[in-house]
Protein backbone atom coordinates (compact mmCIF):
# COMPACT_ATOMS: atom_id res chain seq x y z
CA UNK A 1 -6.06 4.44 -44.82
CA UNK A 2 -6.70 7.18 -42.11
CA UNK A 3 -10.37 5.92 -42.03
CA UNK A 4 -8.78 2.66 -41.17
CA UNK A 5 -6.20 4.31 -38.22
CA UNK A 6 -9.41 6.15 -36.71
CA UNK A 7 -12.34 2.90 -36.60
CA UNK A 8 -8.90 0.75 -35.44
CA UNK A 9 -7.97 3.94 -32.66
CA UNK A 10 -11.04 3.35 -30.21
CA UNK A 11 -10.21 -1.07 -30.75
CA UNK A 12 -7.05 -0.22 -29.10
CA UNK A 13 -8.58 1.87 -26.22
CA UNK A 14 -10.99 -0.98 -25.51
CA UNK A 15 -8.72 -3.33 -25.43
CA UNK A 16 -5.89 -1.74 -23.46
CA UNK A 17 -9.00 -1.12 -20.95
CA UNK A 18 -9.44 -4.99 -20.71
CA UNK A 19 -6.00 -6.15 -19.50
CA UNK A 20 -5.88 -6.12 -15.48
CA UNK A 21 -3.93 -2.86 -13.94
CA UNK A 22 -0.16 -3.70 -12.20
CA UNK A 23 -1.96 -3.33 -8.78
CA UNK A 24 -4.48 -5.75 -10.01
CA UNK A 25 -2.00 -8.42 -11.00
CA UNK A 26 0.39 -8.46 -8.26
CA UNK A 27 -2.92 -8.74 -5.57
CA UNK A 28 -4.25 -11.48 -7.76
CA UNK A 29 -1.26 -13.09 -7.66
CA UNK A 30 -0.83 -13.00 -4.19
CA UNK A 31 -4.09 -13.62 -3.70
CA UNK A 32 -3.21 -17.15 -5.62
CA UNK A 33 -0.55 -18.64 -3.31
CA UNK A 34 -1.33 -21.61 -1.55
CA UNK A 35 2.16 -22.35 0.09
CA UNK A 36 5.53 -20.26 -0.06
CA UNK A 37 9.07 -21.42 0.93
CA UNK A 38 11.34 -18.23 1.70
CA UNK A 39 14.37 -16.95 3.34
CA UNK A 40 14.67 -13.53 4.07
CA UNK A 41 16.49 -10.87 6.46
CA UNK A 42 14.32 -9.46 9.28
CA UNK A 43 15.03 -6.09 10.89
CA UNK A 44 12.75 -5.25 13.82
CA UNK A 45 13.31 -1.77 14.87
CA UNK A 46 12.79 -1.66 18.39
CA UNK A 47 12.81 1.72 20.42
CA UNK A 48 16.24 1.15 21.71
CA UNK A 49 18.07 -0.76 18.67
CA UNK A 50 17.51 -2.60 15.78
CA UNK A 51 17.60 -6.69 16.12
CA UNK A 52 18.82 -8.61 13.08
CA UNK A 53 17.65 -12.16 12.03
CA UNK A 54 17.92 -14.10 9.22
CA UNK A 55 14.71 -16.81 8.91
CA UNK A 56 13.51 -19.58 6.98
CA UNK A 57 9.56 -19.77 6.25
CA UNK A 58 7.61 -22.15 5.26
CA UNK A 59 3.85 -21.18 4.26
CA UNK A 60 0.52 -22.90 3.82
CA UNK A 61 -2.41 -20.43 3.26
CA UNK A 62 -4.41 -23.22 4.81
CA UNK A 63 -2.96 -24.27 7.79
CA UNK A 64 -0.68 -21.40 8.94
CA UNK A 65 3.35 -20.54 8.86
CA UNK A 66 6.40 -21.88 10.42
CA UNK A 67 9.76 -19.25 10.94
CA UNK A 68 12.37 -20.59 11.42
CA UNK A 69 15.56 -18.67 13.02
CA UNK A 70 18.82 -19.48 10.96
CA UNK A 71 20.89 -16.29 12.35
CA UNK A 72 22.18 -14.79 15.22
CA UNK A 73 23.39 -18.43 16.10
CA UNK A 74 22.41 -18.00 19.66
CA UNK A 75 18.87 -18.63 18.58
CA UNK A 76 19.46 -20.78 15.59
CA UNK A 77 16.66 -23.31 15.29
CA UNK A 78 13.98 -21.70 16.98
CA UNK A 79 10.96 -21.22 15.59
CA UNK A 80 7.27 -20.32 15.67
CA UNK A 81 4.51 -21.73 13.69
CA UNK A 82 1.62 -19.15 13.29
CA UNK A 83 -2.11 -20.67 12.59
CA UNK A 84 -5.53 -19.05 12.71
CA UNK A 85 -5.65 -19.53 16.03
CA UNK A 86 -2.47 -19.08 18.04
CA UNK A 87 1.00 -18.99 18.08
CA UNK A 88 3.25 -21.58 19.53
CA UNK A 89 7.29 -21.32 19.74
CA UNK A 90 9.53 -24.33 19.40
CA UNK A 91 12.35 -25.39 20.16
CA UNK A 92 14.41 -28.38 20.27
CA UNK A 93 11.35 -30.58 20.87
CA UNK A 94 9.65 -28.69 22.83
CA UNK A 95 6.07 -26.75 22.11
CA UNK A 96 5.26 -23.42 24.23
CA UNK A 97 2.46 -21.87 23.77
CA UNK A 98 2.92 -17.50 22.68
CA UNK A 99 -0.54 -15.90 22.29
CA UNK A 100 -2.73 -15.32 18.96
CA UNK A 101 0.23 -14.26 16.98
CA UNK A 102 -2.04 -11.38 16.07
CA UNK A 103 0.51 -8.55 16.76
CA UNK A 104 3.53 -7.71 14.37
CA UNK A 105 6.96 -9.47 14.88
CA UNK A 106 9.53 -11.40 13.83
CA UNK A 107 7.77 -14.86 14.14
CA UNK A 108 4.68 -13.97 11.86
CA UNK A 109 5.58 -11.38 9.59
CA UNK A 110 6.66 -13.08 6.09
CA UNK A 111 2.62 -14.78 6.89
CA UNK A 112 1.78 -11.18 7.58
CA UNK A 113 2.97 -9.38 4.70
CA UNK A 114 1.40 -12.04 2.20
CA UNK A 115 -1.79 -11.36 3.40
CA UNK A 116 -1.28 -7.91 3.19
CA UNK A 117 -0.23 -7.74 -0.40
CA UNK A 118 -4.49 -8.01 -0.67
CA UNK A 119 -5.16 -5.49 1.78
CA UNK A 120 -6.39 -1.75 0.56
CA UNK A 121 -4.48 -0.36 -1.42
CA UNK A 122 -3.19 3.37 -0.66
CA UNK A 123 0.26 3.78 -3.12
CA UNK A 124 1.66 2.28 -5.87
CA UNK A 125 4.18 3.09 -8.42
CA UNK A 126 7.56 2.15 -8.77
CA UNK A 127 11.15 2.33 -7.52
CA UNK A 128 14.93 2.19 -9.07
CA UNK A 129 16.73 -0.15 -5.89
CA UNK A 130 20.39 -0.70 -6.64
CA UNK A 131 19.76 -0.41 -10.71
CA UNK A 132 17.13 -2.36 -10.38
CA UNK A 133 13.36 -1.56 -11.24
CA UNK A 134 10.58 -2.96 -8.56
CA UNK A 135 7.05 -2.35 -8.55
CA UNK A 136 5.63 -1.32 -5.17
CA UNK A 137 2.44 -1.17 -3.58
CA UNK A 138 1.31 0.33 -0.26
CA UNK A 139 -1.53 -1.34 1.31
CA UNK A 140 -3.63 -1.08 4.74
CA UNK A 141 -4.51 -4.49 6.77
CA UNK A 142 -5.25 -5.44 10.18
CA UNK A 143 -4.65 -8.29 12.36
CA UNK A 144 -6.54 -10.71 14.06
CA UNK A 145 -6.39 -8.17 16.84
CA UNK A 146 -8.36 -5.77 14.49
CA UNK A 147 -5.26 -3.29 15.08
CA UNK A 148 -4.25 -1.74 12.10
CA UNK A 149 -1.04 -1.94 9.79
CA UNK A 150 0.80 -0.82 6.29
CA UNK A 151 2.31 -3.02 4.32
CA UNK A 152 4.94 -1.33 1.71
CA UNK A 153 5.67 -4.53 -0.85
CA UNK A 154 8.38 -4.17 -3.30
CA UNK A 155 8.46 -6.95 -6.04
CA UNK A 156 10.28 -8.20 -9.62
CA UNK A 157 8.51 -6.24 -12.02
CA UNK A 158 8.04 -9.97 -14.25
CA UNK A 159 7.53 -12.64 -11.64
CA UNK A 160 5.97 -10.53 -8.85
CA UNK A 161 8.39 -12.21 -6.55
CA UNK A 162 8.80 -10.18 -3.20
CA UNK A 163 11.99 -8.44 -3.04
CA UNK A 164 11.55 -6.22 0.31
CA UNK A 165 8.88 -5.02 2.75
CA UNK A 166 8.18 -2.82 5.63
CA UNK A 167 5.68 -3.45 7.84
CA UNK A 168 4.20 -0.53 10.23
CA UNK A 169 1.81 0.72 12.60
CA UNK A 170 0.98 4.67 12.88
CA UNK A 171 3.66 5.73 10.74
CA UNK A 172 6.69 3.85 12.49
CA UNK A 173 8.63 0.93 10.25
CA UNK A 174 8.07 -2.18 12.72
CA UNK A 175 10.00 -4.31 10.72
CA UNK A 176 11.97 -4.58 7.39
CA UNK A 177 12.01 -7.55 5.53
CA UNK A 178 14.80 -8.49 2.60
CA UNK A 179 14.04 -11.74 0.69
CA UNK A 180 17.11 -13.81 0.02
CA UNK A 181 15.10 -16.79 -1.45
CA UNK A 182 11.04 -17.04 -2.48
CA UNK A 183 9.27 -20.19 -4.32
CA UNK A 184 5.84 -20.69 -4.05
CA UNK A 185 2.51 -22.97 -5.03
CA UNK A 186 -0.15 -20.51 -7.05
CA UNK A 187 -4.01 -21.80 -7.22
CA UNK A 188 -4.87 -22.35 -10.86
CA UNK A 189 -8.39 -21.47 -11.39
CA UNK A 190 -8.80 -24.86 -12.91
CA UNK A 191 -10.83 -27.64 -10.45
């Protein structure tokens, strides 16, 4: 029998070895969604305050993002719609043009922080957030401006769902994201 136990011993090893790490899984995963419906509460932390919003997103790896503002009701219903190229706000039927969208804000960073989920990976482990257990990873990116940020991504240790995120540049949190809602479209390998 112990003969047995030892030969079956190094079986186990190799095939522990073969199943893909929890870093692995979550960037594959993210690495997998096509398109991504979300709400979620945005914190930007400016140098003078903190600004609260709570946005709808709708995403399409392919042809870019829209954010929509729900809350503060002042600027409910505008929004900005993030592509390779540019950014554009709008508003009430109206399309204005707002640069590359390549720098961290409000209007591009649920996009942002998908795409970061891939990035480099510097941390990852995981945390207990109000009784709850939710694997992390810490990742480096950069824009379409080439500037570089971190990505901290919290997520549901079964679905990989995205539960929180901060997003920052040379050690200062830019933004802090809570998800309220997040559905999404995964590529399946198959063609």
């Amino acid at each position: 029998m112990k003969k047995y136990l030892l030969l079956m011993l190094p079986l186990c090893l190799l095939l522990t070895g073969c199943a893909p790490s929890r870093r692995e899984a979550v960037q594959a995963y993210y690495k997998s969604i096509r398109t991504a419906q979300m709400e979620a509460q945005v914190v930007v932390h400016l140098s003078s305050d903190d600004r609260t919003f709570s946005v709808t997103a709708a995403y399409d790896r392919e042809k870019g993002a829209t954010t929509t503002i729900v809350e503060p009701e002042l600027l409910q219903g505008l929004s900005a719609t993030v592509s390779q190229e540019d950014m554009h706000l709008l508003y009430d039927g109206s399309v204005w043009p707002a640069g590359d969208g390549g720098d961290l804000s409000a209007a591009n960073c649920l996009p942002m922080l998908l795409y970061a989920a891939e990035g480099f990976v510097t941390r990852e482990g995981s945390d207990r957030i109000g009784g709850q257990e939710y694997i992390f990873l810490t990742t480096e990116a950069s824009g379409r401006d080439g500037e570089e940020f971190t990505c901290t991504l919290w997520v549901q240790p079964e679905t990989f769902a995205p539960y929180a995120s901060e997003l920052s540049r040379n050690g200062k949190v830019l933004l802090t994201v809570t998800f309220m809602q997040f559905t999404c479209e995964v590529e399946t390998g198959e063609n």
